[in-house]
C-alpha atoms as a PDB file:
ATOM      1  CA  UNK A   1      23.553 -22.427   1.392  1.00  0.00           C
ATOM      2  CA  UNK A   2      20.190 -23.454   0.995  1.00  0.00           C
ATOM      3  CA  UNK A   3      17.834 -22.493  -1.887  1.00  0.00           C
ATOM      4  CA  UNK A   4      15.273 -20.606   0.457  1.00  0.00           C
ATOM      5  CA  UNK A   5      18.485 -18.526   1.862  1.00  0.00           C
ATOM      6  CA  UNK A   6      19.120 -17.964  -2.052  1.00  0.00           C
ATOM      7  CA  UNK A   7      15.742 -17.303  -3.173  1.00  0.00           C
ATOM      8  CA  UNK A   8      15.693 -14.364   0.294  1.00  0.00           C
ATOM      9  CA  UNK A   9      18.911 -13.078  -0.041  1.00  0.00           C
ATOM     10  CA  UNK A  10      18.507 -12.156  -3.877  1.00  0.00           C
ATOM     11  CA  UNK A  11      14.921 -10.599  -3.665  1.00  0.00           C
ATOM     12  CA  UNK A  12      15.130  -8.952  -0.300  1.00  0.00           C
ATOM     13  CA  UNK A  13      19.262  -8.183  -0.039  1.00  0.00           C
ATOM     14  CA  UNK A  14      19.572  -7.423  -3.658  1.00  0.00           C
ATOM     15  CA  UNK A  15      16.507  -6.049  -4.889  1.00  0.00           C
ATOM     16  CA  UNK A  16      15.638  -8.634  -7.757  1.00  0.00           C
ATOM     17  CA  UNK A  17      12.214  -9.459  -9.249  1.00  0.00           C
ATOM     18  CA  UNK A  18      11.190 -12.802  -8.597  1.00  0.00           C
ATOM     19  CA  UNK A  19      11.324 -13.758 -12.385  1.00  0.00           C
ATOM     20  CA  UNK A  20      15.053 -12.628 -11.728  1.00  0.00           C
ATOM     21  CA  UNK A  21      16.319 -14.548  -8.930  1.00  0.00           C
ATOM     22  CA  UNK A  22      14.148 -17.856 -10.527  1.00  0.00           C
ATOM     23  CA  UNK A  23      16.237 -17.551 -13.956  1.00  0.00           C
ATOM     24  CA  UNK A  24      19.405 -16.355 -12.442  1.00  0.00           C
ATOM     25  CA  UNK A  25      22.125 -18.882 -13.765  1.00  0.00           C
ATOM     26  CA  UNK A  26      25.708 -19.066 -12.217  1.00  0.00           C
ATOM     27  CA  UNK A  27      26.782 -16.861 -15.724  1.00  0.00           C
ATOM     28  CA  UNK A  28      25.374 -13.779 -14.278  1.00  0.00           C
ATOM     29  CA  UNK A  29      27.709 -13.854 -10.529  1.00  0.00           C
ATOM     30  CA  UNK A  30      30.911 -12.344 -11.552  1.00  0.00           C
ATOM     31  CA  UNK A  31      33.409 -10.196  -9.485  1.00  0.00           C
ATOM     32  CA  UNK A  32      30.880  -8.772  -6.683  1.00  0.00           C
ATOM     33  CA  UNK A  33      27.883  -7.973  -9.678  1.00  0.00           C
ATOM     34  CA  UNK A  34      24.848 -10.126 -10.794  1.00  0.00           C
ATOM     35  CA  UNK A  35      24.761  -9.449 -14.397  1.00  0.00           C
ATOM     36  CA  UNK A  36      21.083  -9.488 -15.710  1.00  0.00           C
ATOM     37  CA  UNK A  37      21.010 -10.145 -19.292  1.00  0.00           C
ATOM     38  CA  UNK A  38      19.047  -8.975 -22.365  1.00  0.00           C
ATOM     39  CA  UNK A  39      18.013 -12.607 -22.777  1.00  0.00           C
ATOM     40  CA  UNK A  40      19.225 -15.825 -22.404  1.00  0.00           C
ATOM     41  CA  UNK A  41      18.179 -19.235 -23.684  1.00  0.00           C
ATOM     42  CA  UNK A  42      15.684 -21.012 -21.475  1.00  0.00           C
ATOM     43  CA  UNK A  43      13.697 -24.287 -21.476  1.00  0.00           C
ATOM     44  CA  UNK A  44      11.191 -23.675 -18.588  1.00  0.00           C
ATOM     45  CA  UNK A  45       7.008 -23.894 -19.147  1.00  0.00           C
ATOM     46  CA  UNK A  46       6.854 -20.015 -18.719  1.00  0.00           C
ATOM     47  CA  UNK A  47       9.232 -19.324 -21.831  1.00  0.00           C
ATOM     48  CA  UNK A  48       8.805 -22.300 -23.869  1.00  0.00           C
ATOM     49  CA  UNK A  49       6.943 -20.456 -26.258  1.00  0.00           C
ATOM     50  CA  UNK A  50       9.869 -18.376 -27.057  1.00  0.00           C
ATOM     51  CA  UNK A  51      12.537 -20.662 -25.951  1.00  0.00           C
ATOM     52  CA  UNK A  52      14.204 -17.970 -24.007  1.00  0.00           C
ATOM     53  CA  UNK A  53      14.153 -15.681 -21.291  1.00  0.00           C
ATOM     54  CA  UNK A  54      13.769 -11.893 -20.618  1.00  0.00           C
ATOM     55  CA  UNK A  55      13.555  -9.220 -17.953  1.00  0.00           C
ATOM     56  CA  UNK A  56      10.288  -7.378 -17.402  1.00  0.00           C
ATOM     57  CA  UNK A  57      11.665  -4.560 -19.564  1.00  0.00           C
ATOM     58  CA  UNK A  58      14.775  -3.084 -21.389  1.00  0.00           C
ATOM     59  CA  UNK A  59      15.552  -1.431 -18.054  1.00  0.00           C
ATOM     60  CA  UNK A  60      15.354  -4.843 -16.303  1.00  0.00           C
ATOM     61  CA  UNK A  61      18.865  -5.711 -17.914  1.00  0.00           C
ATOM     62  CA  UNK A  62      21.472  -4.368 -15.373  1.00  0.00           C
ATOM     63  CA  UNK A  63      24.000  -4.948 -13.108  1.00  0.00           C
ATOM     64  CA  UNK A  64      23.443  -5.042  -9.493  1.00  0.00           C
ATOM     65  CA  UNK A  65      26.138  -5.098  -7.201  1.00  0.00           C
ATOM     66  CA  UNK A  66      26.039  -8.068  -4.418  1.00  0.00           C
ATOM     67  CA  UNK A  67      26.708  -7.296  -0.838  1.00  0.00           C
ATOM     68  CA  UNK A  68      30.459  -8.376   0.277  1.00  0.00           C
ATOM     69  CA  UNK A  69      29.390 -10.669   3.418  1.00  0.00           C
ATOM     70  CA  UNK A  70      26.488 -12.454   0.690  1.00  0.00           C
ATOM     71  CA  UNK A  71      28.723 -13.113  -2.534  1.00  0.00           C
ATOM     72  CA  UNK A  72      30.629 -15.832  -1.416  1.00  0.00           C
ATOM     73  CA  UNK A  73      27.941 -17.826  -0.069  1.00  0.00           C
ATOM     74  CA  UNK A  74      25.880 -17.114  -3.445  1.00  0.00           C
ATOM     75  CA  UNK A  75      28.863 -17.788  -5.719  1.00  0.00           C
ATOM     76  CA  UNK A  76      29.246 -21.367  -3.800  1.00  0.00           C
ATOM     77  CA  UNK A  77      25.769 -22.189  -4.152  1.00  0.00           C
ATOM     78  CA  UNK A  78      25.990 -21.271  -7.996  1.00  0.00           C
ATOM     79  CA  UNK A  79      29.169 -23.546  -8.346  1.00  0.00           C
ATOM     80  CA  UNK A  80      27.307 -26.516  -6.760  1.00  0.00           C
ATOM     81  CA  UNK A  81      23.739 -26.144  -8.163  1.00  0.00           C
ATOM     82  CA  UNK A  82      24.828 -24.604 -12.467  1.00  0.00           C
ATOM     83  CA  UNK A  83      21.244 -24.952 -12.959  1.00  0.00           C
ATOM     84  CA  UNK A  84      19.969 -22.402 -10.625  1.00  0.00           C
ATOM     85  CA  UNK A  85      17.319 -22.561  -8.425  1.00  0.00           C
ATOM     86  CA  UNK A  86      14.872 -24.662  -9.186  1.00  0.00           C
ATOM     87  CA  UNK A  87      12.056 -22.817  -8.656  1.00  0.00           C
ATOM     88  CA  UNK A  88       8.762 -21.359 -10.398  1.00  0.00           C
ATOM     89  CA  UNK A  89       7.833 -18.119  -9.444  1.00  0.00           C
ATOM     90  CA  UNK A  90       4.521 -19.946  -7.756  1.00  0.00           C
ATOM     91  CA  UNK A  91       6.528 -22.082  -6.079  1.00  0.00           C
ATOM     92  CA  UNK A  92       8.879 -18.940  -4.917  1.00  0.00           C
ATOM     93  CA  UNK A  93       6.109 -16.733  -3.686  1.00  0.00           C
ATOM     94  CA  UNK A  94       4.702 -19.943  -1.792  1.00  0.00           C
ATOM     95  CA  UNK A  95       8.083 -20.567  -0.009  1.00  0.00           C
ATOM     96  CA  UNK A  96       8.720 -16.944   0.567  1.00  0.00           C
ATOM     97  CA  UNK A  97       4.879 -16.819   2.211  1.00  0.00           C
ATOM     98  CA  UNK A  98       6.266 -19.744   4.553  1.00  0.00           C
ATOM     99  CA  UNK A  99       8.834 -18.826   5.578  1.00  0.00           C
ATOM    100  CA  UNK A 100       7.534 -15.284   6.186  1.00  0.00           C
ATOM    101  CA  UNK A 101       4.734 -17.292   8.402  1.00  0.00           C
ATOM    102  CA  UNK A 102       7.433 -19.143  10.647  1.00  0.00           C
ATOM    103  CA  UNK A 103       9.007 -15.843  11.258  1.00  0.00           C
ATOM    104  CA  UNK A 104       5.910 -14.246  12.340  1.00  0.00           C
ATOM    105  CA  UNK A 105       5.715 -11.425   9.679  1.00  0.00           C
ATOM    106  CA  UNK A 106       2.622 -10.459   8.360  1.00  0.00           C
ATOM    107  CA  UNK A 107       3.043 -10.149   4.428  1.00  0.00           C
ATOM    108  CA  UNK A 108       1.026  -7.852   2.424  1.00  0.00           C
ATOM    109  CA  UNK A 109      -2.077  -9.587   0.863  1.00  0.00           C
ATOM    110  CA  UNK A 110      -0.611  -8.856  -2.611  1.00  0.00           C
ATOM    111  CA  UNK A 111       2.768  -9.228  -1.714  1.00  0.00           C
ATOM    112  CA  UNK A 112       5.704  -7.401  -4.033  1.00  0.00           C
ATOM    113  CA  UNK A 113       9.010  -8.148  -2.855  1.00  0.00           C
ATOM    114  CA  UNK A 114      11.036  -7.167  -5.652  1.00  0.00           C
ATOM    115  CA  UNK A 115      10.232  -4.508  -8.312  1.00  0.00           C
ATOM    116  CA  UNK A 116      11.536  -1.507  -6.453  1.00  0.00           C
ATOM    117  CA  UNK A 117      14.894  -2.478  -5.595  1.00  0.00           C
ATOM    118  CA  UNK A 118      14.517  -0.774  -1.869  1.00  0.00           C
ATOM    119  CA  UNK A 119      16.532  -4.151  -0.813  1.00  0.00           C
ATOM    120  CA  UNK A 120      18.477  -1.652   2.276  1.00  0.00           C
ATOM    121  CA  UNK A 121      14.940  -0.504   3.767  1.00  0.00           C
ATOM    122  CA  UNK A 122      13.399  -4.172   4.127  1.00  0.00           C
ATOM    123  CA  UNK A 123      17.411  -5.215   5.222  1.00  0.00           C
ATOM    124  CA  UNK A 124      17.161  -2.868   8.137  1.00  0.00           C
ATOM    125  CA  UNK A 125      13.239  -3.869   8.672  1.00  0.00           C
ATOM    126  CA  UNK A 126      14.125  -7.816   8.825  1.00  0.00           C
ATOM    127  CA  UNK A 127      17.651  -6.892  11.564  1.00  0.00           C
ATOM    128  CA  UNK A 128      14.550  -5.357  13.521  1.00  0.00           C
ATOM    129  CA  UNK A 129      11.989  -8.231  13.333  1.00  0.00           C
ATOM    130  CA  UNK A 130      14.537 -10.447  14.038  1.00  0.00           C
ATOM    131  CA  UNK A 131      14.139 -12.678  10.600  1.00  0.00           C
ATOM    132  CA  UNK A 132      17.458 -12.757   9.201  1.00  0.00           C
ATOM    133  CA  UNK A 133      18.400 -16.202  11.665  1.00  0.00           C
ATOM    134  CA  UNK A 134      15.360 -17.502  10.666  1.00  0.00           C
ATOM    135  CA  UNK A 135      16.183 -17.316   6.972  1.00  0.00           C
ATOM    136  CA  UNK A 136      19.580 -18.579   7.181  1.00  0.00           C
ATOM    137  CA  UNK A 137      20.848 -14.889   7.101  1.00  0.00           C
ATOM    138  CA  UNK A 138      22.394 -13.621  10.078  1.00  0.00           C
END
């Protein structure tokens, strides 16, 4: 599994907020659940100033349940890449607006992709448009 497919299956399957999915860390993938923490010890330019890492809010630290056919494919990828994804949420957005354009959706200008956790209304929206191939999710 590719980052990208990563990166799309955890904000748009699963309902995380960008910050989320970029921070995720193999820790948090246990037994079907993502595990969001409280905090957690981080060294990127975004939380240097506090050395570690947060949700949003006190509510942000949860656990979310992981589809069946998409935990094994995320648990692999976590087992091969321990330092997660990579990514800055800049660099996420950007990616997500790509591949959004070579599947020939139209994004919102101010696009929010996580934050609601409505992940089974935009599932049944991508089946429809016919993006899930595109994104390595069929």
């Amino acid at each position: 599994m590719l980052p990208s497919e990563v990166l799309i299956g955890l904000l748009l399957f699963e309902g995380m907020r960008v910050r989320e999915v970029i921070h995720c860390m193999p820790s948090w993938i246990r037994n079907g659940e993502a595990t969001i923490p409280t905090e957690q010890p981080c060294d990127c330019k975004v939380c240097a100033s506090n050395c570690y890492w947060k949700p949003k809010s006190a509510a942000g630290s949860m656990v979310i349940n992981i589809a069946k056919t998409y935990e094994p494919h995320i648990f692999q990828y976590y087992q091969n890449s321990p330092e997660g994804l990579g990514y800055t949420r800049q660099a996420a957005s950007k990616r997500v607006k790509s591949l959004a354009k070579q599947a020939d959706i139209t994004l919102p200008e101010h696009p929010r992709l996580e934050g609601n956790r409505s992940h089974n209304i935009r599932y049944k929206r991508l089946q429809r448009s016919g993006t899930l191939p595109c994104c390595g999710l069929d």
